[in-house]
Protein backbone atom coordinates (compact mmCIF):
# COMPACT_ATOMS: atom_id res chain seq x y z
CA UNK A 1 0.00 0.00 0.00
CA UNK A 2 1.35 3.78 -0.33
CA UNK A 3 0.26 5.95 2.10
CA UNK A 4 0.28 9.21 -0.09
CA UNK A 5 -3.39 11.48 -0.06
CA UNK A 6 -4.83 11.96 -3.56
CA UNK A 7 -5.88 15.47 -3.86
CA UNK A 8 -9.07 16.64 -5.74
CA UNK A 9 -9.46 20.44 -6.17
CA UNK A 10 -13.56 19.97 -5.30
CA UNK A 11 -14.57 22.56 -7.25
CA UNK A 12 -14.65 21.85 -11.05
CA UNK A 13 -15.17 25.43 -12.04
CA UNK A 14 -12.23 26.41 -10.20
CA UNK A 15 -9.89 24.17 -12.11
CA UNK A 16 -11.44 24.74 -15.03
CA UNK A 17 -10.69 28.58 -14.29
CA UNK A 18 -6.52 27.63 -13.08
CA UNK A 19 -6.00 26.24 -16.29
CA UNK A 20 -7.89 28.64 -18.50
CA UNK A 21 -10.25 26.02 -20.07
CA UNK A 22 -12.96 29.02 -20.83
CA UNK A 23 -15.49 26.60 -22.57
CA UNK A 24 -16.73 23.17 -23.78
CA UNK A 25 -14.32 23.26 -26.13
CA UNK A 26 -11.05 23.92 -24.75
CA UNK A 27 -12.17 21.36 -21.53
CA UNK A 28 -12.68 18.17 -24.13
CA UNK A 29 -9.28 18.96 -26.14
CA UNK A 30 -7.56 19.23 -22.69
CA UNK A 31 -5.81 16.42 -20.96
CA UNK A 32 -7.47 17.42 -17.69
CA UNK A 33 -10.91 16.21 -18.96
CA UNK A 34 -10.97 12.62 -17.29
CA UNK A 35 -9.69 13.57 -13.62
CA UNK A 36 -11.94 16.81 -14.04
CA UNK A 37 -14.97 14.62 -14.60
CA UNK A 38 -13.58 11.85 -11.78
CA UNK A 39 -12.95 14.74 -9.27
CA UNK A 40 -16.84 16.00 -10.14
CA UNK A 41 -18.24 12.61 -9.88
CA UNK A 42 -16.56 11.73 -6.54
CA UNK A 43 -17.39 15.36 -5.35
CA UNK A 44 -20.84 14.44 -6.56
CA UNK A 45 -21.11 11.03 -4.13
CA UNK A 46 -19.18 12.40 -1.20
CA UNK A 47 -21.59 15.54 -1.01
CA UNK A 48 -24.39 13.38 -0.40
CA UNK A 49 -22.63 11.07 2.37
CA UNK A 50 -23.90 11.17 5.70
CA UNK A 51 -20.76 12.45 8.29
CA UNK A 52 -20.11 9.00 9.47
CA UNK A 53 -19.21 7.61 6.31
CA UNK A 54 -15.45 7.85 5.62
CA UNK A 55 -14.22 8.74 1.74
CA UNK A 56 -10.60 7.36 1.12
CA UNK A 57 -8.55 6.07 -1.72
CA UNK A 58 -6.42 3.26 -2.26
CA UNK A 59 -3.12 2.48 -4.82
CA UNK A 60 -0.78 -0.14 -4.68
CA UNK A 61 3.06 0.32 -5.25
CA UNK A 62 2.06 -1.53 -8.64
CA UNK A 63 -0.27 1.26 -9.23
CA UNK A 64 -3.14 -0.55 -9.10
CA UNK A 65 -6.12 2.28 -7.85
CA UNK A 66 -9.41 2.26 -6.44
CA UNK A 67 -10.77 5.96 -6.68
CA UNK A 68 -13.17 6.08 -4.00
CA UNK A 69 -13.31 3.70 -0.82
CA UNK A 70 -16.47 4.00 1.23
């Protein structure tokens, strides 16, 4: 197991706005576009959590990943 976090900047628009993606356009011809829509989705799920469940992720050194544990 590595014990590194995996950071999501939780607000889409946001990094859409750091890296100057100013429409549709520019966000599907940008290499961002899969984690942008992974960050949204798990953003998505963890928003409607109740506070006792605990969000993590997991990799192995191989770098085998599971984005969202619950």
């Amino acid at each position: 197991m590595v014990k590194s976090p995996k950071i999501y900047i939780r607000d889409s628009g946001m990094l859409h706005h750091i890296l100057d993606i100013q429409n549709m356009d520019g966000l599907e011809s940008h290499p961002i576009l899969g984690h942008s829509w992974e960050g949204y989705v798990i953003e998505q799920i963890i928003a409607n959590l109740d506070t006792q469940t605990d969000s993590f992720f997991y990799r192995t050194h191989e770098g085998a990943e599971i984005d969202l544990v619950l």
